[in-house]
Protein backbone atom coordinates (compact mmCIF):
# COMPACT_ATOMS: atom_id res chain seq x y z
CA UNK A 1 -33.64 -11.15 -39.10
CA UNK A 2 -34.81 -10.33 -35.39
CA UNK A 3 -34.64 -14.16 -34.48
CA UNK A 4 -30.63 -14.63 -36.25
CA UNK A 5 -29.39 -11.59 -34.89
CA UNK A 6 -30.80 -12.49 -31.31
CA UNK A 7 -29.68 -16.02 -31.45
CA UNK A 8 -25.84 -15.04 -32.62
CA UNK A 9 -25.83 -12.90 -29.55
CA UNK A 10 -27.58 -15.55 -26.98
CA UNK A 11 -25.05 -18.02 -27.93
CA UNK A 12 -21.81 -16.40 -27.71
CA UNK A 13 -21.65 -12.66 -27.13
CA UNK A 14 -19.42 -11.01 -30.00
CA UNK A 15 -16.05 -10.10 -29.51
CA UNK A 16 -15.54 -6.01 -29.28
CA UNK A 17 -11.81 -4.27 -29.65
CA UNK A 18 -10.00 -1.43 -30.89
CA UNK A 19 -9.13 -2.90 -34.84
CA UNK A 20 -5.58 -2.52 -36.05
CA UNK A 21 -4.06 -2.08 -32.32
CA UNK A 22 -1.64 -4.08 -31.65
CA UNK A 23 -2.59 -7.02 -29.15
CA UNK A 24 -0.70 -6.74 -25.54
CA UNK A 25 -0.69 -9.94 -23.72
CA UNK A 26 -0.81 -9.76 -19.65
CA UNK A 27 2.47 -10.83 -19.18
CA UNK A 28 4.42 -8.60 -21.65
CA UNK A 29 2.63 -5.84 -19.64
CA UNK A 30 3.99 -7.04 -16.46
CA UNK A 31 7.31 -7.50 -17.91
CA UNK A 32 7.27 -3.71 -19.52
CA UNK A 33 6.29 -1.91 -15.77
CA UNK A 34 8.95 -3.95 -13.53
CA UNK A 35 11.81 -2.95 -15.90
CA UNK A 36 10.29 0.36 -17.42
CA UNK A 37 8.61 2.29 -14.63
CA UNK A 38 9.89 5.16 -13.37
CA UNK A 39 9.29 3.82 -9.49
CA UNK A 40 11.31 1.10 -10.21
CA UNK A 41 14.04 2.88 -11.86
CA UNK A 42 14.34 5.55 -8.85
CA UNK A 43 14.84 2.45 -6.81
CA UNK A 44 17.32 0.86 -8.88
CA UNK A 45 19.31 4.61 -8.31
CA UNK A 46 19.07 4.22 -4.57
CA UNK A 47 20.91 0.94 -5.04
CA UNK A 48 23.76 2.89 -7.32
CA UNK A 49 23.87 5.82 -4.44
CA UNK A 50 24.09 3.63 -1.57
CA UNK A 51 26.86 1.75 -3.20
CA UNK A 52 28.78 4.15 -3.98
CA UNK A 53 28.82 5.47 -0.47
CA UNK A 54 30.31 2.19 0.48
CA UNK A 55 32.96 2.40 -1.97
CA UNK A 56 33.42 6.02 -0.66
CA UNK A 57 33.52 4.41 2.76
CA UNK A 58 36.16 2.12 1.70
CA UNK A 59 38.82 4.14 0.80
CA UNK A 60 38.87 5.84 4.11
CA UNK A 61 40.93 2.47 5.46
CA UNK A 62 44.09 3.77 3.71
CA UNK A 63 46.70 6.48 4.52
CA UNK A 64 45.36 9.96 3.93
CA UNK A 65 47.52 11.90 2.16
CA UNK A 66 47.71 15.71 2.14
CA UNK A 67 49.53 18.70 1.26
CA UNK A 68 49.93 22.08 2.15
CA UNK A 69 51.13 25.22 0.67
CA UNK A 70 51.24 29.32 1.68
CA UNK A 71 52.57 32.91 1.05
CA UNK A 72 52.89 35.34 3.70
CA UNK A 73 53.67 38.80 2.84
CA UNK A 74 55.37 40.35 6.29
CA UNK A 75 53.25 43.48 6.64
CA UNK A 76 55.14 44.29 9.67
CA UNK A 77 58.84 44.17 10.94
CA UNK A 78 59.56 41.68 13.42
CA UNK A 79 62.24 42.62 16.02
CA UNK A 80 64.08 39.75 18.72
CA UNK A 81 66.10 41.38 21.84
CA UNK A 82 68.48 38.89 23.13
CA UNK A 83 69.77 41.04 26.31
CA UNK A 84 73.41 40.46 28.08
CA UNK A 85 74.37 36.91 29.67
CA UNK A 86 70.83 35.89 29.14
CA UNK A 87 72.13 32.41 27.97
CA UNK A 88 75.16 32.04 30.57
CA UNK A 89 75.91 34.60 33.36
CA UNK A 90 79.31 34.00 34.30
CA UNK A 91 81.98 32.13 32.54
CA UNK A 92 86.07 32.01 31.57
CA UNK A 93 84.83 34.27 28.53
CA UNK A 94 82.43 36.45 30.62
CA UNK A 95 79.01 36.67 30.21
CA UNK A 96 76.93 35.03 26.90
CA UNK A 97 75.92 37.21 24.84
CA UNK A 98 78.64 39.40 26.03
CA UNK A 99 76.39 42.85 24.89
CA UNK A 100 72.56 42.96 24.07
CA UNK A 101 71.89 41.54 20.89
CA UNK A 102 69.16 42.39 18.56
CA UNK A 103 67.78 40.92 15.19
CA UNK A 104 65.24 42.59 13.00
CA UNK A 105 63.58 40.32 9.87
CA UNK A 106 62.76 42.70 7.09
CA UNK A 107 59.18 43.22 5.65
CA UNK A 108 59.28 40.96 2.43
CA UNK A 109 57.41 37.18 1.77
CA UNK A 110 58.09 34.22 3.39
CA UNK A 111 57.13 30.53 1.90
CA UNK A 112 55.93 27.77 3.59
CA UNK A 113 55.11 23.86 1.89
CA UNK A 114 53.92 20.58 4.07
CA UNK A 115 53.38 16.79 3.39
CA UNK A 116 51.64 14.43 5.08
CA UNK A 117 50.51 10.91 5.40
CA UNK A 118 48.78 9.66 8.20
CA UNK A 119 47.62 6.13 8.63
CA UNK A 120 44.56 5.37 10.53
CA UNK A 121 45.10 1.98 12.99
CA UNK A 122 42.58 1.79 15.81
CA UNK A 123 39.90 3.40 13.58
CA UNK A 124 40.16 0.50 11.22
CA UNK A 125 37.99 -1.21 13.34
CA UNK A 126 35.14 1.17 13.57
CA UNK A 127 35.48 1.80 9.50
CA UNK A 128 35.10 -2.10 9.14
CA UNK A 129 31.90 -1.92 11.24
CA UNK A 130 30.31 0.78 9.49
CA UNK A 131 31.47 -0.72 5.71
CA UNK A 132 29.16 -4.04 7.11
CA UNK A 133 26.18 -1.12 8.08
CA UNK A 134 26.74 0.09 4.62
CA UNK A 135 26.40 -3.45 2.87
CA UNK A 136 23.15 -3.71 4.79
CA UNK A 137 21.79 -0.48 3.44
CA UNK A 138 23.19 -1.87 0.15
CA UNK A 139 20.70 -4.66 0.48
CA UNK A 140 17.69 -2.65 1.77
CA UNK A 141 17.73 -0.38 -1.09
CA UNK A 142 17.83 -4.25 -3.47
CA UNK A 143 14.84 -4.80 -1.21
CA UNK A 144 13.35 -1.16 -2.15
CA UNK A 145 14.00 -2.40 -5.80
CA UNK A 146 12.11 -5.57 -5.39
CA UNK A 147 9.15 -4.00 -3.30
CA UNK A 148 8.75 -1.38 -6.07
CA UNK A 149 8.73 -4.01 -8.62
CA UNK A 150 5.99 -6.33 -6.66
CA UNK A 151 3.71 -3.18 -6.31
CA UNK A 152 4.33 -2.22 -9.90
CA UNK A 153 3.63 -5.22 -11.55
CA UNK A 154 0.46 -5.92 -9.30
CA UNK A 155 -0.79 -2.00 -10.38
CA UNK A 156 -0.34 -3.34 -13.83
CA UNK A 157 -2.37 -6.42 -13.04
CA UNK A 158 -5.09 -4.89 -11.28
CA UNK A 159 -5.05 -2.05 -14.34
CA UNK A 160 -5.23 -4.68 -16.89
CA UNK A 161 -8.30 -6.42 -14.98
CA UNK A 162 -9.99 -3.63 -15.02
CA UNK A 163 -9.87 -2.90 -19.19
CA UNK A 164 -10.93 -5.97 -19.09
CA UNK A 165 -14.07 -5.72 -16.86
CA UNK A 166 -15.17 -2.18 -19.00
CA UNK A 167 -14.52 -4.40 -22.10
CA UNK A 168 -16.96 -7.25 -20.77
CA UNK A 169 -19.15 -4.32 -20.08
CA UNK A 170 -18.97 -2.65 -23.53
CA UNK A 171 -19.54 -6.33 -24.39
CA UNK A 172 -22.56 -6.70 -22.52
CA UNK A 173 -23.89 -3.02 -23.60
CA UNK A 174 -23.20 -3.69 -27.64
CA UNK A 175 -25.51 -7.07 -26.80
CA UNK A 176 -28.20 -4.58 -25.47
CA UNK A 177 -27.99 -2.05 -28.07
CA UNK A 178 -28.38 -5.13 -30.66
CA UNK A 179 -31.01 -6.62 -28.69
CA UNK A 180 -33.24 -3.62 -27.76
CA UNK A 181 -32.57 -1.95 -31.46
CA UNK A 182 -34.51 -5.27 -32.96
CA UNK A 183 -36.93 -5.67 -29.91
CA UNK A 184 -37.58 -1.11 -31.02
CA UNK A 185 -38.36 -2.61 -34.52
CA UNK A 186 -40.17 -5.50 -33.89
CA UNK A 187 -42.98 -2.89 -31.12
CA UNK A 188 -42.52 -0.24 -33.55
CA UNK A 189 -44.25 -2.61 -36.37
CA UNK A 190 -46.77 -4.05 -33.68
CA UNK A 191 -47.77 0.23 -33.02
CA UNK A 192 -48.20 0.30 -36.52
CA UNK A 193 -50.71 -2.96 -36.46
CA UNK A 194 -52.27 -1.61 -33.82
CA UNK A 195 -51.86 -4.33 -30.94
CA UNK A 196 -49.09 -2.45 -29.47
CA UNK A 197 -49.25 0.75 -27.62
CA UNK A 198 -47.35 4.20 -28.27
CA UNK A 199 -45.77 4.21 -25.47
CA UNK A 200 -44.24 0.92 -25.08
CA UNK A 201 -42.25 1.76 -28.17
CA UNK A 202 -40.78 4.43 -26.15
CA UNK A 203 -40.18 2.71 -23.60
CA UNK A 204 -38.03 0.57 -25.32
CA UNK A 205 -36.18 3.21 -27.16
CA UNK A 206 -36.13 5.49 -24.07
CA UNK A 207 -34.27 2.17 -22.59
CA UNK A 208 -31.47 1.65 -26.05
CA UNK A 209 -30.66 5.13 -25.80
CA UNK A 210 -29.40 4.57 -22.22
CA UNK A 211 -27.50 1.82 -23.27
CA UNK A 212 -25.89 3.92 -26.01
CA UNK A 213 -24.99 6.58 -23.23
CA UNK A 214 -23.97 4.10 -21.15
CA UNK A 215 -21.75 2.43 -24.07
CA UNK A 216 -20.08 6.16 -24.60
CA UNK A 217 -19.60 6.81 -21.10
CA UNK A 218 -17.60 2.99 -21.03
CA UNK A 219 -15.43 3.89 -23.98
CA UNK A 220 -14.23 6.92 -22.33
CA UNK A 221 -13.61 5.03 -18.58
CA UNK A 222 -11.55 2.46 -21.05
CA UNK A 223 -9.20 4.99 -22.89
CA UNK A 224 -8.17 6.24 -19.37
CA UNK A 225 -7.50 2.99 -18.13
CA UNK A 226 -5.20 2.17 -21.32
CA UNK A 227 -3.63 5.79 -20.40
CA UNK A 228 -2.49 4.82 -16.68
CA UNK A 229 -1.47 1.47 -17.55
CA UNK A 230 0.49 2.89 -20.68
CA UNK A 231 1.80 5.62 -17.84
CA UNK A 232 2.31 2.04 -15.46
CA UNK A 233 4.79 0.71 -18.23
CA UNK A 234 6.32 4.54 -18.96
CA UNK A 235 5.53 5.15 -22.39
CA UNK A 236 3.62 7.52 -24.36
CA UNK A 237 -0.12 7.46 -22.65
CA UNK A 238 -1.67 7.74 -26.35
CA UNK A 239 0.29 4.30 -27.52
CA UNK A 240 -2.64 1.81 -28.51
CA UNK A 241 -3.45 -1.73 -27.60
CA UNK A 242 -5.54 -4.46 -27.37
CA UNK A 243 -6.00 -6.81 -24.47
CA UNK A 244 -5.95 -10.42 -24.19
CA UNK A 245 -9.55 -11.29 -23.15
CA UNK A 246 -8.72 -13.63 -20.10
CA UNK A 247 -10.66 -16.78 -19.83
CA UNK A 248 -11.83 -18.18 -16.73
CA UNK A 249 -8.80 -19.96 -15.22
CA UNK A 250 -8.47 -23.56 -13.93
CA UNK A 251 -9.46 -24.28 -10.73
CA UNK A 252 -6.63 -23.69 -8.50
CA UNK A 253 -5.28 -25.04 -5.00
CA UNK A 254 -2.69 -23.96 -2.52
CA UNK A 255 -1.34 -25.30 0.28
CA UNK A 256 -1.25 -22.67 3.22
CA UNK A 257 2.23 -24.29 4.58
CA UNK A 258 3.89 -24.18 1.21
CA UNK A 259 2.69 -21.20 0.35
CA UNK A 260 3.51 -19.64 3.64
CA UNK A 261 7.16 -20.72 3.17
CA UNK A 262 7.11 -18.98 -0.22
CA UNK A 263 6.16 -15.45 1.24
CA UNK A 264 8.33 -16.16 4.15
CA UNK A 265 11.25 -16.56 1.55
CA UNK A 266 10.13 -13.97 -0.97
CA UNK A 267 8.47 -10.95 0.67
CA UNK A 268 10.61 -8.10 -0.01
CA UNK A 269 9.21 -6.30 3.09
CA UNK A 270 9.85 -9.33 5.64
CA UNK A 271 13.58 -9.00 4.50
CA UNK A 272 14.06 -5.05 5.16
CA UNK A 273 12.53 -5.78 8.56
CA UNK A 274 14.95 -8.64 9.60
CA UNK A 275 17.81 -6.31 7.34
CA UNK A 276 16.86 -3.85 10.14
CA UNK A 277 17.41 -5.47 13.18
CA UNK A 278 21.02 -6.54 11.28
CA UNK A 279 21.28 -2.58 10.57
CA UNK A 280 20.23 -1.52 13.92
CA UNK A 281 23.10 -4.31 15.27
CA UNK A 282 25.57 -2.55 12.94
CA UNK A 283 24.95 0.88 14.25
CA UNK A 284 25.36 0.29 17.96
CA UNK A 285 28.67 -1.90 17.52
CA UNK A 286 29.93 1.49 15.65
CA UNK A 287 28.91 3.70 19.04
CA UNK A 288 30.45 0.74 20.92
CA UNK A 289 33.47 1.58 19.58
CA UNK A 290 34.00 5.28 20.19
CA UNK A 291 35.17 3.63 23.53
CA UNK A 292 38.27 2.57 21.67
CA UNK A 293 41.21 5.58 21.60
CA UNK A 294 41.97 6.71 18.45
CA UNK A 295 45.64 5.91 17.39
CA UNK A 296 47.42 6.70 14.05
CA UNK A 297 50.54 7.10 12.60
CA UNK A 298 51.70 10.27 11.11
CA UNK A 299 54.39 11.03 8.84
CA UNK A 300 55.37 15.01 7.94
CA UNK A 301 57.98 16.74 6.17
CA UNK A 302 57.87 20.63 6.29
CA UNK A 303 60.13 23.06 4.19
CA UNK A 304 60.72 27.12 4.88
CA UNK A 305 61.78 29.61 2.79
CA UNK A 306 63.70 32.77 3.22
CA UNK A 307 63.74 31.80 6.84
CA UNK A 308 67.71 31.75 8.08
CA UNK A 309 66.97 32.17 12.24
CA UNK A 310 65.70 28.61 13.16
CA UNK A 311 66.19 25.33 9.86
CA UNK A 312 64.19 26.06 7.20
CA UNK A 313 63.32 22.01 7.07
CA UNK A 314 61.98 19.23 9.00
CA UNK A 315 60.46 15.91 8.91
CA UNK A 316 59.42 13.51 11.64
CA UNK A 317 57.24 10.17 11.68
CA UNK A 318 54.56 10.18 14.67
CA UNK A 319 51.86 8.14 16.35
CA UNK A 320 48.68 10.44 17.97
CA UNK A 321 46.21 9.29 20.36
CA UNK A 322 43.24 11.03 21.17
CA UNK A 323 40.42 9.67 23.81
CA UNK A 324 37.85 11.37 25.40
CA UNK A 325 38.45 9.78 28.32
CA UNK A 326 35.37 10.50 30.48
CA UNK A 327 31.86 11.82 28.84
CA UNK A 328 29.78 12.48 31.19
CA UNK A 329 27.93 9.58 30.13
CA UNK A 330 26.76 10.61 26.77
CA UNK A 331 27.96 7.44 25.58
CA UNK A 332 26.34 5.28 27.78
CA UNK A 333 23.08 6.94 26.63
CA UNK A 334 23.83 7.12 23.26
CA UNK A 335 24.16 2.90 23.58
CA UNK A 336 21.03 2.28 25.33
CA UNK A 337 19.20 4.32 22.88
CA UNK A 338 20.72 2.29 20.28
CA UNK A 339 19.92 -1.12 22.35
CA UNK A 340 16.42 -0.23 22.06
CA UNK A 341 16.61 0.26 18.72
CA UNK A 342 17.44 -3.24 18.21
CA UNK A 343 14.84 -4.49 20.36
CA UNK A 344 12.10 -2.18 17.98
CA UNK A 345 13.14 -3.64 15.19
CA UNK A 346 13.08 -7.01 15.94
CA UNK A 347 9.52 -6.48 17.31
CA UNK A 348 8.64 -4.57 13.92
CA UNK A 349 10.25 -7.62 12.47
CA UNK A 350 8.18 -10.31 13.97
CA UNK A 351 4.81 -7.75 13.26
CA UNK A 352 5.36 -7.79 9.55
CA UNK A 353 5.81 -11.65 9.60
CA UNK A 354 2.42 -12.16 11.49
CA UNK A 355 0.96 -9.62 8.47
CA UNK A 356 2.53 -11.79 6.05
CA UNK A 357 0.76 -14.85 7.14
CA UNK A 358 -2.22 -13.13 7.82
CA UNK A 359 -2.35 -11.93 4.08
CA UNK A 360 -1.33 -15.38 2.63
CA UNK A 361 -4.33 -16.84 4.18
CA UNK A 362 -6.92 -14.34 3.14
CA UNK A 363 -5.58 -14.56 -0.43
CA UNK A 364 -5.77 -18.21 -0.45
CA UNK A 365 -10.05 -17.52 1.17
CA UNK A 366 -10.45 -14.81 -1.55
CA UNK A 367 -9.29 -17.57 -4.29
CA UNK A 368 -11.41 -20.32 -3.11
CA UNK A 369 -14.55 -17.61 -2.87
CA UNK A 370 -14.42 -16.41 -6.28
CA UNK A 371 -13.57 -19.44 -7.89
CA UNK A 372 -17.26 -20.43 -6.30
CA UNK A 373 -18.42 -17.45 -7.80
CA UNK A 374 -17.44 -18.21 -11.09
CA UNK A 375 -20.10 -21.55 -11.17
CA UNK A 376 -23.03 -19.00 -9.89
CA UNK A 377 -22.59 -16.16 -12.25
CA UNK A 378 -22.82 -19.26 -15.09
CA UNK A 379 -26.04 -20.91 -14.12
CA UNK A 380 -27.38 -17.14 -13.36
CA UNK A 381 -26.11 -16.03 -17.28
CA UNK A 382 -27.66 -19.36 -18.84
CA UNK A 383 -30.87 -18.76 -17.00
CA UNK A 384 -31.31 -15.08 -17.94
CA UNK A 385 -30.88 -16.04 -21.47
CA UNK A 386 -32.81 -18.82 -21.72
CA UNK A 387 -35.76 -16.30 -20.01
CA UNK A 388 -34.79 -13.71 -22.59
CA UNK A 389 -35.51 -16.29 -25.42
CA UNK A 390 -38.67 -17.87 -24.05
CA UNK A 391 -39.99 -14.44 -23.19
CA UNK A 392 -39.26 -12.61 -26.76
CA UNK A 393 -41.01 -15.69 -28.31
CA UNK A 394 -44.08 -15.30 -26.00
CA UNK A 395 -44.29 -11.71 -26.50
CA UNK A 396 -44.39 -12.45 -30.49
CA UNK A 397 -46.58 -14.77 -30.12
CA UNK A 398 -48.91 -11.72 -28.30
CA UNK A 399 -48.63 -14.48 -25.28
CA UNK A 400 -46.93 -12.10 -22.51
CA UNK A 401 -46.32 -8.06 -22.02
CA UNK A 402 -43.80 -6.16 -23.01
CA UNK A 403 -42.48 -5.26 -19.87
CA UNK A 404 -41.92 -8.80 -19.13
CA UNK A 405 -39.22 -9.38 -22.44
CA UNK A 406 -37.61 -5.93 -20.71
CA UNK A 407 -37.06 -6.79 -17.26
CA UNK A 408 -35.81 -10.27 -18.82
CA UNK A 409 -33.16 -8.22 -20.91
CA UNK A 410 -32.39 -6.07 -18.12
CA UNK A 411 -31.56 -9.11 -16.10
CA UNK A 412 -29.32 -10.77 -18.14
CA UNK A 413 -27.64 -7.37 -18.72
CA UNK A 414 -26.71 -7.91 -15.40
CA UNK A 415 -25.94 -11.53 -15.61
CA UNK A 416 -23.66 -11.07 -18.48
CA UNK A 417 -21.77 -7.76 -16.30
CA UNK A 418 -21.59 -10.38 -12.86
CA UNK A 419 -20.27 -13.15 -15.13
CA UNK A 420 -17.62 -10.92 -16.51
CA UNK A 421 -16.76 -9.80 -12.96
CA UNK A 422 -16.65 -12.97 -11.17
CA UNK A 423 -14.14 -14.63 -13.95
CA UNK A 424 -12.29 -11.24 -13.16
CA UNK A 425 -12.27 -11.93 -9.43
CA UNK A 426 -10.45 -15.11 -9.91
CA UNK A 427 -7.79 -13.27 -11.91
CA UNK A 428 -7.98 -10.72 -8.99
CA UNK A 429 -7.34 -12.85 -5.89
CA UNK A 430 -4.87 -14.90 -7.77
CA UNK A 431 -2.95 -11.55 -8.11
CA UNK A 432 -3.02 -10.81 -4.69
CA UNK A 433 -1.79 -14.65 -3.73
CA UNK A 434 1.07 -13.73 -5.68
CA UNK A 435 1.87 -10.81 -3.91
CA UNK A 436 1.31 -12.37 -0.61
CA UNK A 437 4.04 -14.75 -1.42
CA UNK A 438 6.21 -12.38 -2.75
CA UNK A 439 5.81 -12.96 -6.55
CA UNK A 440 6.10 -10.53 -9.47
């Protein structure tokens, strides 16, 4: 039974999963953060906020219209004194008035109601130049969107690697526990014969129960990674799944030119920094302009009541100007500042490009080293477990120690962990490619 049970697990492992979960493939898990998360759907209300500010913006081109409306209760009595020949002195008639003249207005409520529309014309200028400031902010918040999206869905990727490095471990662990439990049996009946000693038996089951802690203390790191990438894809952190075991991928190439036009294309970031400069443009053009008088046309109508000295209605169309005609250089300042501005950005700009190509290349090193790894952690695996065989069938054969067969297991223990780990690092680096070029 000890030789079958070892030989199963030397030649392929044994697969290990949660039964009756439902399987959840790598890319459906991508697919459910980018859309689902809450990052991503704060981002996506930025988008809705800054728009509407535009629209807001927008209407501000047309005639504003107003109205105004008011009750006065007189608490007071107003007197006028018009004294004698105050308008004419001398005439045919005599003086005008000819006697002092005097009008009282009784206490009592007087009404008052105004229209307007006035009609913004050299302002439409600076309200078209901060509309195209507002489209860019419309675009930096997409940007924000597609940023939060590339960092989701590479947390998702990175969290889904990692279930599947604990389950390679569990993996490796359950081969342990199945390994040591027979190799327990097989010294326990040698004690028994007398060509084994007592303590070599516990030894060995000193060593399984370490592997069965270890095992526990594995299940536990894996149900909090399937919590945070449940939380990743916002949904119920109890909801359970399987994972696709990944299998070692092809080997892969990338051009560095090709792949630096990709990121140079894609990277969300790279476009809010150029988006900035185009921003930063936008906003000095709009203190540019404050040089410009403003000018609009006003139309009014205004209506009295119980008013019967002066007419109790008017209405007149107008055009207003208003310039600050000297500053004291405030705007002069307030343009340089904004100058510079432009110039930062543009420098900030051309910093996150060099990053970019900085990161494309070390992705494309990180591929090409773990793919290497990949071929090592293989020869190392087959070798362990070719020692583990040899060694358990010298050690029944009474032709090598005990402690031999267990530093053999506790090598390819190892061997089977690094194997996991370097197929993993493949999966890893080709993650972060992606994200250097900009991809989901």
């Amino acid at each position: 039974m000890f030789e079958c049970v070892l030989a199963i697990l030397l030649v392929g492992g044994g697969a290990w999963g949660y039964a009756g979960a439902p399987v959840l493939p790598l890319e459906d898990a991508i697919d459910l953060a980018v859309t689902a998360n809450l990052r991503v759907q704060t981002a996506a209300l930025e988008v809705n906020e800054v728009a509407d500010d535009v629209e807001a913006l927008k209407t501000r081109r047309y005639p504003r219209l107003e109205m105004a409306a008011g009750i006065a209760d007189n608490l007071t009595r107003q007197r006028y004194t018009f004294d004698r020949g105050v308008w004419v002195q001398s005439s045919p008639i005599g003086p005008i008035p000819p006697e002092d003249i005097q009008i009282t207005a009784k206490e009592g409520v007087s009404k008052a109601f105004s229209l307007s529309a006035t009609q913004p014309i050299t302002q439409l200028y600076t309200l078209a130049l901060e509309i195209g400031e507002g489209g860019v902010d419309r675009e930096m918040a997409a940007t924000k969107v597609r940023l939060a999206q590339q960092d989701v869905g590479y947390l998702a990727k990175v969290q889904y690697f990692e279930i599947d490095r604990i389950l390679g471990d569990i993996q490796a662990v359950d081969e342990a526990i199945v390994f040591l439990s027979s190799l327990s049996e097989l010294v326990g009946n040698y004690v028994a014969q007398q060509v084994a000693l007592e303590y070599e038996v516990l030894d060995v089951r000193a060593r399984l129960a370490q592997r069965e802690l270890e095992r526990q203390r594995l299940v536990d790191e894996m149900a909090t990674a399937k919590e945070r990438l449940n939380a990743l894809m916002d949904r119920d952190i109890e909801t359970p799944f399987n994972i696709q075991s990944l299998p070692a991928p092809h080997p892969l190439t990338f051009d560095v030119d090709t792949s630096l036009g990709l990121a140079f294309a894609q990277r969300p970031d790279l476009a809010a920094s150029e988006l900035s400069v185009e921003k930063a443009e936008y906003s000095y053009e709009v203190k540019q302009s404050e040089y410009i008088p403003d000018v609009a046309l006003n139309i009014e109508y205004l209506k009295l009541y119980d008013v019967k000295l002066i007419p109790d209605a008017e209405a007149y169309i107008s055009l207003e100007m208003r310039w600050e005609f000297f500053d004291w250089g405030r705007k002069r300042d307030e343009l340089s500042s904004r100058a510079n501005k432009i110039v930062e950005a543009e420098k900030k700009s051309q910093e996150v490009r060099q990053r970019i190509a900085i990161e494309v290349r070390d992705s494309l090193r990180h591929i090409r080293t773990a793919q290497a790894s990949v071929g090592v952690a293989r020869q190392l695996q087959s070798a362990y477990r070719e020692k583990v065989r040899v060694m358990t069938n010298r050690y029944r054969e009474q032709a090598a120690v005990l402690s031999a067969v267990l530093e053999a297991e506790k090598q390819l223990f190892h061997a089977n962990s690094d194997y996991n780990r370097a197929i993993l690092s493949v999966w890893r680096a080709l993650a972060e490619y992606e994200r250097s070029v900009g991809e989901v």
